[in-house]
PDB file of N, CA and C in Angstrom:
ATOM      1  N   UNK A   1      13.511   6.161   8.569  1.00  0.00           N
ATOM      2  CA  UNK A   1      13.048   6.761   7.341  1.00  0.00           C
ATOM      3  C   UNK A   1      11.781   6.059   6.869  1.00  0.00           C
ATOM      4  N   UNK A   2      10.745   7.114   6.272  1.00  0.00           N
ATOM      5  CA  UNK A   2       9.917   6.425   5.756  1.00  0.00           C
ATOM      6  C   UNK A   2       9.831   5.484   4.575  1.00  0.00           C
ATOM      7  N   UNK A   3       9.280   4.111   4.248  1.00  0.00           N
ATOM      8  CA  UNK A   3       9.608   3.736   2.610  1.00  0.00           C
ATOM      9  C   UNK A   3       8.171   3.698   2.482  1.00  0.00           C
ATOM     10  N   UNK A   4       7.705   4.157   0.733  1.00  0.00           N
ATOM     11  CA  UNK A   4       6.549   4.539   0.308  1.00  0.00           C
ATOM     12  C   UNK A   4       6.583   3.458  -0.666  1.00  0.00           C
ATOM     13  N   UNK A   5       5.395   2.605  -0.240  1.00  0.00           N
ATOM     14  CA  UNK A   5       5.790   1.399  -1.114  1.00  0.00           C
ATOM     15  C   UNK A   5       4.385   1.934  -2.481  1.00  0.00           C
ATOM     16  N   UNK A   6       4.603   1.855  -3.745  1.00  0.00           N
ATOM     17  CA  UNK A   6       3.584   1.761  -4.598  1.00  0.00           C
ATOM     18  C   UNK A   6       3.745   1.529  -5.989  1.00  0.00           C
ATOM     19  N   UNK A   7       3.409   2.170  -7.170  1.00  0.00           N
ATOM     20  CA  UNK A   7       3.386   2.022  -8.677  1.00  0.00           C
ATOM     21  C   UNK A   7       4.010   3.637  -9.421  1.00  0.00           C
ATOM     22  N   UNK A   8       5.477   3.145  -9.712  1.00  0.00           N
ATOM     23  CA  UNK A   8       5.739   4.755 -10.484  1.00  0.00           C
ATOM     24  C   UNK A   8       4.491   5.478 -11.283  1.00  0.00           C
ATOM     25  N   UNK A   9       3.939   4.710 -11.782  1.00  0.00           N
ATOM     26  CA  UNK A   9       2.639   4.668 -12.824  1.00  0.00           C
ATOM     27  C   UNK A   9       1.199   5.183 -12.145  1.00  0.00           C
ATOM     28  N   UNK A  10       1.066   4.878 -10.888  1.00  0.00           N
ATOM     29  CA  UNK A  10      -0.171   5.691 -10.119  1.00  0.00           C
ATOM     30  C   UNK A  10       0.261   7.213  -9.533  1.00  0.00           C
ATOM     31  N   UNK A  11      -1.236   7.762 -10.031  1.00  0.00           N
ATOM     32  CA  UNK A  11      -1.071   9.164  -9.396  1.00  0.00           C
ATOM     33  C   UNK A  11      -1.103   9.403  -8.155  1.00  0.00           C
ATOM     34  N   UNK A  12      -1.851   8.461  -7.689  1.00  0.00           N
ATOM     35  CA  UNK A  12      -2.002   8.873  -6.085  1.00  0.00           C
ATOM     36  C   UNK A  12      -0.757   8.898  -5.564  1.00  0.00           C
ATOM     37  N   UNK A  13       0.353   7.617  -6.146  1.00  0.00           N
ATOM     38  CA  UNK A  13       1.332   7.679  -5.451  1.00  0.00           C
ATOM     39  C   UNK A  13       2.573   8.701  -5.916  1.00  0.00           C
ATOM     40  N   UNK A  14       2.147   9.185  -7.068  1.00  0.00           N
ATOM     41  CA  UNK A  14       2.868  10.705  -7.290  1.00  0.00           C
ATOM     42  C   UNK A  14       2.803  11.604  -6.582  1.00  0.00           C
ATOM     43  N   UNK A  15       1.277  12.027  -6.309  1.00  0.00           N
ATOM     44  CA  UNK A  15       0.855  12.857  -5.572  1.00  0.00           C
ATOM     45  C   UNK A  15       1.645  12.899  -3.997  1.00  0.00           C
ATOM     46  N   UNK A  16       1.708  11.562  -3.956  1.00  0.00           N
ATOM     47  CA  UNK A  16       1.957  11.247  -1.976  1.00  0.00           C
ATOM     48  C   UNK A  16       3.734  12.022  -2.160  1.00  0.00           C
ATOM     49  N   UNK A  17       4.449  11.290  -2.660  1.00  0.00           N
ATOM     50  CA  UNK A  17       5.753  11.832  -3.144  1.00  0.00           C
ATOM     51  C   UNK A  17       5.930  13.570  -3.285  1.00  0.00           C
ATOM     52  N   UNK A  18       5.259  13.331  -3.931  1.00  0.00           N
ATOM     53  CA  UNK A  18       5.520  15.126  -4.235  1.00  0.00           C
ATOM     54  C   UNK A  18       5.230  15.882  -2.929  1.00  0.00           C
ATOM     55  N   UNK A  19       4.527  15.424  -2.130  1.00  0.00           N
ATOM     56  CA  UNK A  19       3.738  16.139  -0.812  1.00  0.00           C
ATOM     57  C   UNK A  19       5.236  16.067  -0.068  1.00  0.00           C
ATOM     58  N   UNK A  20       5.163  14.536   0.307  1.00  0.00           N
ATOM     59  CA  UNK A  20       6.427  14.469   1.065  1.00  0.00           C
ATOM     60  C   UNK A  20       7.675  15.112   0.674  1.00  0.00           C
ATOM     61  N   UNK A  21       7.965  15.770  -0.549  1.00  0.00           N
ATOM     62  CA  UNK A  21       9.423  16.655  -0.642  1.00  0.00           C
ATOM     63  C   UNK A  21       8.679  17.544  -0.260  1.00  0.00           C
ATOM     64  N   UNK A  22       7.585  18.354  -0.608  1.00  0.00           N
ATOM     65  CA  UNK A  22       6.733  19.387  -0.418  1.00  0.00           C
ATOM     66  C   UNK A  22       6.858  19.566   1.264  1.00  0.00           C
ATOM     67  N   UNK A  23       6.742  18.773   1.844  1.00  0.00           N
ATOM     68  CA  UNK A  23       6.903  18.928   3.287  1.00  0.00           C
ATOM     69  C   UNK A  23       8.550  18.662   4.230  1.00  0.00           C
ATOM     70  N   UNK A  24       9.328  17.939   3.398  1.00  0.00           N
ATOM     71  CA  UNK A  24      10.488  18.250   3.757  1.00  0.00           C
ATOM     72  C   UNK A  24      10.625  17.234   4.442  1.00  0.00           C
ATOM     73  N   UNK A  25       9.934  15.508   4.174  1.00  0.00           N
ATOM     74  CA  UNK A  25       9.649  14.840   4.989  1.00  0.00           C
ATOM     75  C   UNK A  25      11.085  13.800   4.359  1.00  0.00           C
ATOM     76  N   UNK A  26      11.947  12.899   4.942  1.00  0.00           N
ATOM     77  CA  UNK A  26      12.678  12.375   4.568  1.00  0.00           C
ATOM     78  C   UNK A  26      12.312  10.663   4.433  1.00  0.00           C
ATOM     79  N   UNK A  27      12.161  10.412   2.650  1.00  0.00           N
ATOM     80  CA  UNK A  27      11.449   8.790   2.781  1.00  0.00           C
ATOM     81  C   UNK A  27      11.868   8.285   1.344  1.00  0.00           C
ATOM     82  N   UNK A  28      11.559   6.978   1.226  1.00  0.00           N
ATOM     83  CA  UNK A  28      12.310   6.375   0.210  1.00  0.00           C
ATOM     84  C   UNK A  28      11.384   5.628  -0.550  1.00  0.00           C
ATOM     85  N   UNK A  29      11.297   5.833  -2.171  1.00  0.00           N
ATOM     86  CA  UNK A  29       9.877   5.202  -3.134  1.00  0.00           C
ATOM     87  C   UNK A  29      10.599   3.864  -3.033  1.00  0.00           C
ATOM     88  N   UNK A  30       9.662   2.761  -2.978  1.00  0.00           N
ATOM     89  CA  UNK A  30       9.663   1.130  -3.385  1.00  0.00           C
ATOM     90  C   UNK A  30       9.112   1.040  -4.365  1.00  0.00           C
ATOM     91  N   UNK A  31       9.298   0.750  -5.894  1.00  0.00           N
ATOM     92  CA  UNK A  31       8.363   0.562  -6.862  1.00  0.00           C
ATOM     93  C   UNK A  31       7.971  -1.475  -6.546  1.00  0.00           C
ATOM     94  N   UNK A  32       6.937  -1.328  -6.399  1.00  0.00           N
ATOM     95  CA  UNK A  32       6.092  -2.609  -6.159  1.00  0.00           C
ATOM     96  C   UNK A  32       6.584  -3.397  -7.747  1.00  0.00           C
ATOM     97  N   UNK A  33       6.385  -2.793  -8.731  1.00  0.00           N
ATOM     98  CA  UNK A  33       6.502  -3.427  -9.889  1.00  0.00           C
ATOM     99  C   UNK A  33       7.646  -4.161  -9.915  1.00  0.00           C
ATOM    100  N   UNK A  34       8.688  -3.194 -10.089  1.00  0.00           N
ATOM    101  CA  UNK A  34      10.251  -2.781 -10.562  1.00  0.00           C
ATOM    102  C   UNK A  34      11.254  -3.252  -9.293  1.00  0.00           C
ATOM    103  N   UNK A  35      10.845  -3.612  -7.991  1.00  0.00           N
ATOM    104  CA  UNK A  35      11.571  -3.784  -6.975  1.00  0.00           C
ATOM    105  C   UNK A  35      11.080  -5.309  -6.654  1.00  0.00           C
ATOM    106  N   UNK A  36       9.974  -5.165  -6.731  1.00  0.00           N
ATOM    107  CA  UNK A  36       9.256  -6.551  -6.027  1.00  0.00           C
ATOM    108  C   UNK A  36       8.608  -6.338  -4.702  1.00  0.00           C
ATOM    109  N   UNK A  37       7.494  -7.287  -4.256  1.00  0.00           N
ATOM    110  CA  UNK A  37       6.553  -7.065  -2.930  1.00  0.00           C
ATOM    111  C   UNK A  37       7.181  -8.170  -1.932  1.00  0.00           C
ATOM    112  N   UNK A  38       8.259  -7.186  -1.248  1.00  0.00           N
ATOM    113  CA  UNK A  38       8.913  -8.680  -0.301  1.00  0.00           C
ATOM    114  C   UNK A  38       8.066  -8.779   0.406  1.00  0.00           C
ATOM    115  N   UNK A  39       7.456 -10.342   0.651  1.00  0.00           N
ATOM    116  CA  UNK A  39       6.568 -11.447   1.432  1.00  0.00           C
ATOM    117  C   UNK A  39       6.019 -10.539   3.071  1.00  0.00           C
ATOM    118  N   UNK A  40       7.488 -10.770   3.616  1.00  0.00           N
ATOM    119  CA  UNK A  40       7.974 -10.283   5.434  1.00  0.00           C
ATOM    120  C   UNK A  40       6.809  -9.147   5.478  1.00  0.00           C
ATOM    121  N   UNK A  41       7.075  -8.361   4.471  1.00  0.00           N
ATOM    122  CA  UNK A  41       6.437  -7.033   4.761  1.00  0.00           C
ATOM    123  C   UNK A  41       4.973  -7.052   4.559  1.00  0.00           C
ATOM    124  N   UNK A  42       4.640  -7.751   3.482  1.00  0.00           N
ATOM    125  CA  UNK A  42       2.957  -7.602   3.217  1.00  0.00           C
ATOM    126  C   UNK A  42       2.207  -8.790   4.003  1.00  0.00           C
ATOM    127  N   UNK A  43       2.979  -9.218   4.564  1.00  0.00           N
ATOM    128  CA  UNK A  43       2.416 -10.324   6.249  1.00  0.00           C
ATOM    129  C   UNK A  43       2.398  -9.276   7.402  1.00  0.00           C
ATOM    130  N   UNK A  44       3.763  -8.552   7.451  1.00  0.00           N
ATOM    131  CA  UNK A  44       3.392  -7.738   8.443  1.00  0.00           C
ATOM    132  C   UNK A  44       1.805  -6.590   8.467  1.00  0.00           C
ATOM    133  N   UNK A  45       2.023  -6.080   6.749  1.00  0.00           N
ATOM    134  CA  UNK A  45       1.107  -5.001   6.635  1.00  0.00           C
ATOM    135  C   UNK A  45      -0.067  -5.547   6.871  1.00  0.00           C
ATOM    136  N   UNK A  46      -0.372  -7.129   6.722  1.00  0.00           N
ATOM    137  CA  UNK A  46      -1.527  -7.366   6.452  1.00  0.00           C
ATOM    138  C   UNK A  46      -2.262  -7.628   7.900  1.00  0.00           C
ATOM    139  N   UNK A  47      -1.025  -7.957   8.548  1.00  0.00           N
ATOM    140  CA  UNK A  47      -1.464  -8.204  10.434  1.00  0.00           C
ATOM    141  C   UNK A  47      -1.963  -6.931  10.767  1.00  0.00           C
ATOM    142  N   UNK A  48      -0.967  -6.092  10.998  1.00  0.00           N
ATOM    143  CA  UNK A  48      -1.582  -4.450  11.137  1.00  0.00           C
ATOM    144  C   UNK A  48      -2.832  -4.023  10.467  1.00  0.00           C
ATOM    145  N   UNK A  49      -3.210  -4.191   9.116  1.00  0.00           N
ATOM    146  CA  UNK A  49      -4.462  -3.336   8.316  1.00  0.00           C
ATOM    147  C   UNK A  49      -5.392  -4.556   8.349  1.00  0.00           C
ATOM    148  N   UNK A  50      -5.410  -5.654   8.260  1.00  0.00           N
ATOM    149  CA  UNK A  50      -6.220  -6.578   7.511  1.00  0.00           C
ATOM    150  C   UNK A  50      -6.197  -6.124   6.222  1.00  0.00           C
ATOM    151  N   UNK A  51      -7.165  -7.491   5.103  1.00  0.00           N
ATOM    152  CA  UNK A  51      -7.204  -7.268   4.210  1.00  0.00           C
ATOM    153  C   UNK A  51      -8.490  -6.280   3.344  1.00  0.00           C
ATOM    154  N   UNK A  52      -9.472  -5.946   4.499  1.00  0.00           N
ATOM    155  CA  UNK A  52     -10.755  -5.076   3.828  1.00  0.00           C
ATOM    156  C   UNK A  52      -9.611  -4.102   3.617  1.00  0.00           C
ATOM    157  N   UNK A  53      -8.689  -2.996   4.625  1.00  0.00           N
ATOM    158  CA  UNK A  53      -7.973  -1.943   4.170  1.00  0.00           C
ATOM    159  C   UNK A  53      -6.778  -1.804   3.410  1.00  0.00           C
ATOM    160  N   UNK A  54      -6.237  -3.160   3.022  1.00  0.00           N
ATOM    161  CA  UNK A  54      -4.797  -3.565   2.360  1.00  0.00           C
ATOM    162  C   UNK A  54      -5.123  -3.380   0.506  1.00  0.00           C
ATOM    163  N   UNK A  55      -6.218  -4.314   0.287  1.00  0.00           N
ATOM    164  CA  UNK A  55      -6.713  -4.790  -0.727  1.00  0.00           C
ATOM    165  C   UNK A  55      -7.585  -3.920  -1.516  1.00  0.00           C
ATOM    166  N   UNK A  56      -6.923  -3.301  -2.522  1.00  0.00           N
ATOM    167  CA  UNK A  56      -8.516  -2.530  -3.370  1.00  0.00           C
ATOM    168  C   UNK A  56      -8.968  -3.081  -3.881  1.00  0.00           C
ATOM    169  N   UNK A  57     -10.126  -3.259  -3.671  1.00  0.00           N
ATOM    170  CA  UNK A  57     -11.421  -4.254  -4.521  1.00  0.00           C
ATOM    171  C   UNK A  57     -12.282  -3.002  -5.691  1.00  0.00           C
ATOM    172  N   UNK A  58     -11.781  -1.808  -5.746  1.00  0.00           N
ATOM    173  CA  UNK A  58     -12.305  -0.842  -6.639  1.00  0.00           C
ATOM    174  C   UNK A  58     -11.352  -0.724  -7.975  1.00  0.00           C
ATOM    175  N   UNK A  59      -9.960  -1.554  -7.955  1.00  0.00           N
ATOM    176  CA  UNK A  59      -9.039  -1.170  -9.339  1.00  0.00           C
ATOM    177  C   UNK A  59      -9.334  -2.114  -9.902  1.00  0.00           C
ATOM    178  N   UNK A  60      -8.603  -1.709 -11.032  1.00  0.00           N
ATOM    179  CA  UNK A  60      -9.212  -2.599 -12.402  1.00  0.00           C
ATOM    180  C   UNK A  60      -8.633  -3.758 -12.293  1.00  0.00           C
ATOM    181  N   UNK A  61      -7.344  -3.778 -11.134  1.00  0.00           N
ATOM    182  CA  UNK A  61      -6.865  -5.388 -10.916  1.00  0.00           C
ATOM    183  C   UNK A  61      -7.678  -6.343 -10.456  1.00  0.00           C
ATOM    184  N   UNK A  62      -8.534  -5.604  -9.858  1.00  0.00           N
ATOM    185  CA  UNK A  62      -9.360  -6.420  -8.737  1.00  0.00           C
ATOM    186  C   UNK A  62     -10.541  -7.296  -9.965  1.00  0.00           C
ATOM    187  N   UNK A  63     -10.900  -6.127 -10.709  1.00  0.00           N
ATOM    188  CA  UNK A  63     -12.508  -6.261 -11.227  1.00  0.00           C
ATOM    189  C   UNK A  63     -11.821  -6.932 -12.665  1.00  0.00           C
ATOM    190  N   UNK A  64     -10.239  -7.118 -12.896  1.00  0.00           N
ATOM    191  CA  UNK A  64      -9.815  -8.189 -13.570  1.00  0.00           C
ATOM    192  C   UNK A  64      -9.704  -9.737 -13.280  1.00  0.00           C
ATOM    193  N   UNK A  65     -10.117  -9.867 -12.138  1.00  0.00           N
ATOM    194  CA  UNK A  65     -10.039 -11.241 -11.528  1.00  0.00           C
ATOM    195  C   UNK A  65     -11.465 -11.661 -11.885  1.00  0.00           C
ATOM    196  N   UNK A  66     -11.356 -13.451 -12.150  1.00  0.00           N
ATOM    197  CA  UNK A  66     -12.576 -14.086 -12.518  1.00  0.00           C
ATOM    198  C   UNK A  66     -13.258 -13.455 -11.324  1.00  0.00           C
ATOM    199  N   UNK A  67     -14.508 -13.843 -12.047  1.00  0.00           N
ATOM    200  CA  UNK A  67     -15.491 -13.759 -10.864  1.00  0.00           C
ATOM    201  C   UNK A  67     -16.009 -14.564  -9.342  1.00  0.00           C
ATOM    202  N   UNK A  68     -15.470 -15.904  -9.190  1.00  0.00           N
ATOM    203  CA  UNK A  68     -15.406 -16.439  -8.199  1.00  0.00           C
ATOM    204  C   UNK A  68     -14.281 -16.124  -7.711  1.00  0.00           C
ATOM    205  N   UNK A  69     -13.177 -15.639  -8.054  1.00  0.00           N
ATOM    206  CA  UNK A  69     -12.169 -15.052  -7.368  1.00  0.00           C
ATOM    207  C   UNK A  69     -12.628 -13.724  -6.365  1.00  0.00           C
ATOM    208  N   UNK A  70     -13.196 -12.774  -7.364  1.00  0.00           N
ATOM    209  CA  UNK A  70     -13.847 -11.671  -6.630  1.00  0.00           C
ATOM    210  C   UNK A  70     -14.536 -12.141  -5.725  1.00  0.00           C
ATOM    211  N   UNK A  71     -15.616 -13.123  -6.050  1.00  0.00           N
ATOM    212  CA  UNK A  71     -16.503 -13.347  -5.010  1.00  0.00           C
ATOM    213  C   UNK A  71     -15.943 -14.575  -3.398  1.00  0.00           C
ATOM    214  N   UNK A  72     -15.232 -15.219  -3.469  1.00  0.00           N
ATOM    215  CA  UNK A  72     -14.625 -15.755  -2.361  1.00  0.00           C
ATOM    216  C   UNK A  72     -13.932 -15.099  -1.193  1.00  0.00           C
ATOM    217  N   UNK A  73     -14.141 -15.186  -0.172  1.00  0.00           N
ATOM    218  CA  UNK A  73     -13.785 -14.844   0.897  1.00  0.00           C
ATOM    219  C   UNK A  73     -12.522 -14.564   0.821  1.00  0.00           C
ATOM    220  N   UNK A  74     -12.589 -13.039   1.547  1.00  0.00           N
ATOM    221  CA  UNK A  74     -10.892 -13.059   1.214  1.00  0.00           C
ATOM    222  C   UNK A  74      -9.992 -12.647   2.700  1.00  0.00           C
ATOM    223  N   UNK A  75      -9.503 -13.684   2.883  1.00  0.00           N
ATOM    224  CA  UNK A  75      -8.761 -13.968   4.615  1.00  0.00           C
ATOM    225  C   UNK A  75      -7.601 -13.604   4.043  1.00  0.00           C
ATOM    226  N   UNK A  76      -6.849 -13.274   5.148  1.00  0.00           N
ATOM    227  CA  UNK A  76      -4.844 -12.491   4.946  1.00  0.00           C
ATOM    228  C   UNK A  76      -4.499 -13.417   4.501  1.00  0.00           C
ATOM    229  N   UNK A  77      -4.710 -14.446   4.447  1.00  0.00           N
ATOM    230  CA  UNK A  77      -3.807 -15.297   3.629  1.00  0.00           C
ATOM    231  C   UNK A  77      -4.432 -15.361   2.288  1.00  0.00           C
ATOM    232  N   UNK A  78      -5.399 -15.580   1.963  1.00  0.00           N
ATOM    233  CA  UNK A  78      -5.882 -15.592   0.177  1.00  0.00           C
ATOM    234  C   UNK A  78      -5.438 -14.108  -0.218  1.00  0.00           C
ATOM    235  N   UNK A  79      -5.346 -13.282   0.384  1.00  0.00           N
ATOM    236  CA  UNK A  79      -4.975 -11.657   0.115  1.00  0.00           C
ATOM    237  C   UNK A  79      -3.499 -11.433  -0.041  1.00  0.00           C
ATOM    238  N   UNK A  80      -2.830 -12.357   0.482  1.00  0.00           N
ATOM    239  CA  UNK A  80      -1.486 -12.013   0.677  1.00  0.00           C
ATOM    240  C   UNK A  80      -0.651 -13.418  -0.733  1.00  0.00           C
ATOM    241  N   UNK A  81      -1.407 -14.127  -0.574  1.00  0.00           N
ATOM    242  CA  UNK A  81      -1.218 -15.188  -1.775  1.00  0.00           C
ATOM    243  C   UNK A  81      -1.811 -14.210  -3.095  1.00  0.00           C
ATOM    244  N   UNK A  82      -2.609 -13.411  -3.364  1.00  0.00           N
ATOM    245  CA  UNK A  82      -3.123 -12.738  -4.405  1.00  0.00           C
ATOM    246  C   UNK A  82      -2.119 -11.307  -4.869  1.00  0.00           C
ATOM    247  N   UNK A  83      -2.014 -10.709  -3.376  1.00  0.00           N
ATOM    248  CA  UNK A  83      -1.151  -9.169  -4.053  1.00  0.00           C
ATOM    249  C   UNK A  83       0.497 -10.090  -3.958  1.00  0.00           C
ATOM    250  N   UNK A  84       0.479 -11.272  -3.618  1.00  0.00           N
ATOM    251  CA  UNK A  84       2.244 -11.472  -4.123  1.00  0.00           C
ATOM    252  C   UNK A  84       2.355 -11.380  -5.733  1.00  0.00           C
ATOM    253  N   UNK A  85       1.107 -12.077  -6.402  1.00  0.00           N
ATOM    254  CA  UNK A  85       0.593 -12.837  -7.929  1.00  0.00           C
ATOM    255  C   UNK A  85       0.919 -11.365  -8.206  1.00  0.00           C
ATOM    256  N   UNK A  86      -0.068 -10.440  -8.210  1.00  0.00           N
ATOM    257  CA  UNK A  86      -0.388  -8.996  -8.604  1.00  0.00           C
ATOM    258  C   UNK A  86      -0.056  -8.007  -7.847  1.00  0.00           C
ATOM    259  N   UNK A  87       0.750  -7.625  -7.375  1.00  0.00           N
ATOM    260  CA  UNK A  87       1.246  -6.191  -6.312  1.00  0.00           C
ATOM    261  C   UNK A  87      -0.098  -4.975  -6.699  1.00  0.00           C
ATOM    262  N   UNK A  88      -0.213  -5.012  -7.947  1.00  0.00           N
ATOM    263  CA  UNK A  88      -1.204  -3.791  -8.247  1.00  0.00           C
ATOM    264  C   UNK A  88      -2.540  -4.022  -7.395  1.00  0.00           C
ATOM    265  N   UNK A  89      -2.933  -5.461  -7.077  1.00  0.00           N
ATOM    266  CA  UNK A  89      -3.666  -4.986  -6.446  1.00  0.00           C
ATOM    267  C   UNK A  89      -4.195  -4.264  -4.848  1.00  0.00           C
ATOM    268  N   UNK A  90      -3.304  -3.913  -4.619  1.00  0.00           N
ATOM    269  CA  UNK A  90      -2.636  -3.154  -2.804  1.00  0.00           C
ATOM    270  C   UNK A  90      -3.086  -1.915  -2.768  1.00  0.00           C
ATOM    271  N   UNK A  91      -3.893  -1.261  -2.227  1.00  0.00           N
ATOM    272  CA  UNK A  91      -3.721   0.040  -1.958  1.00  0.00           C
ATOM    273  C   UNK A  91      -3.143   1.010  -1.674  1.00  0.00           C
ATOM    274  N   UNK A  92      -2.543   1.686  -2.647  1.00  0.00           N
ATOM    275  CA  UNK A  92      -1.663   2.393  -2.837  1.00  0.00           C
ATOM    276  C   UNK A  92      -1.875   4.106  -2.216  1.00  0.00           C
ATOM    277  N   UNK A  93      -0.854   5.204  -1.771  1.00  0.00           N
ATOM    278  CA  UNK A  93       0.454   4.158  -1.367  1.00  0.00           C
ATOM    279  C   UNK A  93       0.711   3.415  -0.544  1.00  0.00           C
ATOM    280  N   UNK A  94       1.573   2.610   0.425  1.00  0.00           N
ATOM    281  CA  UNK A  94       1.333   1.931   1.292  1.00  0.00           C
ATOM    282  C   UNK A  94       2.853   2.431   2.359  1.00  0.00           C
ATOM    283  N   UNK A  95       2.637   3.483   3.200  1.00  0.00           N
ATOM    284  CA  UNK A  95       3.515   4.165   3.828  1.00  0.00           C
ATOM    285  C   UNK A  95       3.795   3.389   4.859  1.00  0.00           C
ATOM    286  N   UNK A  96       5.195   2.328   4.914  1.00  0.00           N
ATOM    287  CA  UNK A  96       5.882   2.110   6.236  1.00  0.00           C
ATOM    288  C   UNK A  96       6.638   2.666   7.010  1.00  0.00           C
ATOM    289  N   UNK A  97       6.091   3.114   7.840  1.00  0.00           N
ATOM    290  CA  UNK A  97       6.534   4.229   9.326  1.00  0.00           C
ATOM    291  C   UNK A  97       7.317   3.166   9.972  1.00  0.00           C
ATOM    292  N   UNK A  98       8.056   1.813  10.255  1.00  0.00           N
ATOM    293  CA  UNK A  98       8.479   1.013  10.791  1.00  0.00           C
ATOM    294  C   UNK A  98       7.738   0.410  11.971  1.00  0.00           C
ATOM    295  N   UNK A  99       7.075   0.673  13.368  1.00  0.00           N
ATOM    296  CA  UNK A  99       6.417   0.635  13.773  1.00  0.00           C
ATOM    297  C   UNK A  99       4.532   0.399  13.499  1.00  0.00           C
ATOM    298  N   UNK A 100       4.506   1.140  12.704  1.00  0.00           N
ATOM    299  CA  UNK A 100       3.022   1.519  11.986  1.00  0.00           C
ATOM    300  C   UNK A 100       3.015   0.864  10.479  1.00  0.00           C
ATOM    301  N   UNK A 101       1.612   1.043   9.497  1.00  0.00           N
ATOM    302  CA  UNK A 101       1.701   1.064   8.732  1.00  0.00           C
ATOM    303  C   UNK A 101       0.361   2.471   8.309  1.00  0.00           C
ATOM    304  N   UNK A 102       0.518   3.005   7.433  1.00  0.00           N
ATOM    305  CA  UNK A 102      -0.494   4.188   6.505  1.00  0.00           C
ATOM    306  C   UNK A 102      -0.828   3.451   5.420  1.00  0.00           C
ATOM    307  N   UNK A 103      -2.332   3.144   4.719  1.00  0.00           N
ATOM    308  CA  UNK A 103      -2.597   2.697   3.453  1.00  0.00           C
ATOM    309  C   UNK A 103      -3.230   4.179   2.958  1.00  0.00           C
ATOM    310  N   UNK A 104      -2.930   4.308   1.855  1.00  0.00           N
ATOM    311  CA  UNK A 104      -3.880   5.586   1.336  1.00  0.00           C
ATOM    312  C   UNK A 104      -3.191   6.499   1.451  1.00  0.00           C
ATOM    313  N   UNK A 105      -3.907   7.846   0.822  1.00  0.00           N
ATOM    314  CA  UNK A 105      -3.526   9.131   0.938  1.00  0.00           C
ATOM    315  C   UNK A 105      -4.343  10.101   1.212  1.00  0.00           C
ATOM    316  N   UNK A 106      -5.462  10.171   1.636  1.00  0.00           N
ATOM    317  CA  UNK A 106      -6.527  10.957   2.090  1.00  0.00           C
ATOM    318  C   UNK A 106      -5.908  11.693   3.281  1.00  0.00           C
ATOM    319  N   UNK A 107      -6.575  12.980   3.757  1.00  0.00           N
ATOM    320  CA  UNK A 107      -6.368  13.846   4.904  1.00  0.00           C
ATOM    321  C   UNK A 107      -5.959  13.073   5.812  1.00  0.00           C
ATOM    322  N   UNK A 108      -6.474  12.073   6.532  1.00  0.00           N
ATOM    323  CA  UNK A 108      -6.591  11.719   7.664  1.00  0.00           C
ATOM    324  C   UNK A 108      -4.679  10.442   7.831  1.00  0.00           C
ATOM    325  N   UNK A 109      -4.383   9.789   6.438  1.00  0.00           N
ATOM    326  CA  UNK A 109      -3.321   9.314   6.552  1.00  0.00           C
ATOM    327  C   UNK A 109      -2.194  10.387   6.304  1.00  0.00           C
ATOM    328  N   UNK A 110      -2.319  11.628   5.112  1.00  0.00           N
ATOM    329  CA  UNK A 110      -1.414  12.325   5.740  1.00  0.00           C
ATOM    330  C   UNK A 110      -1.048  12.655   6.743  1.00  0.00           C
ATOM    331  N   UNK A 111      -2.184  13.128   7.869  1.00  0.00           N
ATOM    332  CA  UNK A 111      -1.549  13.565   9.221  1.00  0.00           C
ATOM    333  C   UNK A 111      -1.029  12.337  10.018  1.00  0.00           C
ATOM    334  N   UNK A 112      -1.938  11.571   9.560  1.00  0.00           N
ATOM    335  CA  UNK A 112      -0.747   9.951  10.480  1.00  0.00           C
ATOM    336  C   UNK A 112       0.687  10.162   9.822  1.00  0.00           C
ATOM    337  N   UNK A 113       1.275  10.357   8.577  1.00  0.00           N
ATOM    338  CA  UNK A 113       2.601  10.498   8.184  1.00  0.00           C
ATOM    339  C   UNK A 113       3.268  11.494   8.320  1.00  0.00           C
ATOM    340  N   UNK A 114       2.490  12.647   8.906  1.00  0.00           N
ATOM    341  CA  UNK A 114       3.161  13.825   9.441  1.00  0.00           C
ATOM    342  C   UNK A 114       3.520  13.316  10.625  1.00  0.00           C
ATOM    343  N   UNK A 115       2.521  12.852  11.529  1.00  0.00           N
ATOM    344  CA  UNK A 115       2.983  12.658  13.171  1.00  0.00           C
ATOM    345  C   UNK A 115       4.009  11.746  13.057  1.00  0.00           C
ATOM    346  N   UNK A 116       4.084  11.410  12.193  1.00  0.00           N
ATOM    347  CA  UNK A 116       5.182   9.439  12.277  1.00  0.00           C
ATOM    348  C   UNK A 116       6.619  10.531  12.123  1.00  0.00           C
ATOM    349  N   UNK A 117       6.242  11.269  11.151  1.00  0.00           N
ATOM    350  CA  UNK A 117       7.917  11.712  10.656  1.00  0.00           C
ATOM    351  C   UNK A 117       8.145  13.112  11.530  1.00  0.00           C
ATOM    352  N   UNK A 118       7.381  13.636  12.610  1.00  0.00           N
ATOM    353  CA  UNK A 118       7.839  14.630  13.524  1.00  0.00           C
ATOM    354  C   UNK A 118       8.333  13.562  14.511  1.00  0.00           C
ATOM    355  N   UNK A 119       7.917  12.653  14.644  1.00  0.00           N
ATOM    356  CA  UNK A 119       8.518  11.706  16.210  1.00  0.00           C
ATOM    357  C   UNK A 119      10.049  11.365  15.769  1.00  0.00           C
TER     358      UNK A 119
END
């Protein structure tokens, strides 16, 4: 089964939800907030995506961080030490296919979460 990890509170990740009953796809919401960002997983996600595609540097979490924060290099580990602090800042949603991971919701990751959930 798929788990859709994100923020009850973001649209995008409404949007992703609604698609997936919309498509008849069988998967399970993680609220990042309300559940918590277990560690295991955002090490794994972060091996798979790195952190340029893990990390939004465009939300207001991001552009809430001092400014030498923003500006320092940011390796899987300063990224993964940062979205434990703040989950909001992750790119949402963050679709674990078990095998795979999907960040986003644009055309191109829906059809990655279509192919994941026809296999």
């Amino acid at each position: 089964m798929i788990v859709v990890y994100g923020l009850k509170t973001c649209d995008t990740c409404r949007k992703a939800l609604k698609w997936l009953m919309e498509q008849g796809i069988a998967h399970r919401f993680h609220d990042l907030r309300a559940d918590g960002l277990p560690e295991a997983d955002l090490r794994r996600w972060m091996t798979a995506t790195g952190p340029d595609v893990l990390v939004n540097r465009r939300g207001t979490t991001w552009r809430g961080l001092p400014p030498e924060e923003q500006a320092a290099d940011l390796t899987a580990e300063r990224a993964v030490t940062l979205a434990l602090g703040q989950p909001a800042l992750l790119k949402r949603p963050v679709f674990d296919l078990g095998q795979t991971v999907v960040v986003g919701f644009k055309a191109e990751q829906q059809a990655a979460v279509r192919q994941a959930a026809a296999s």
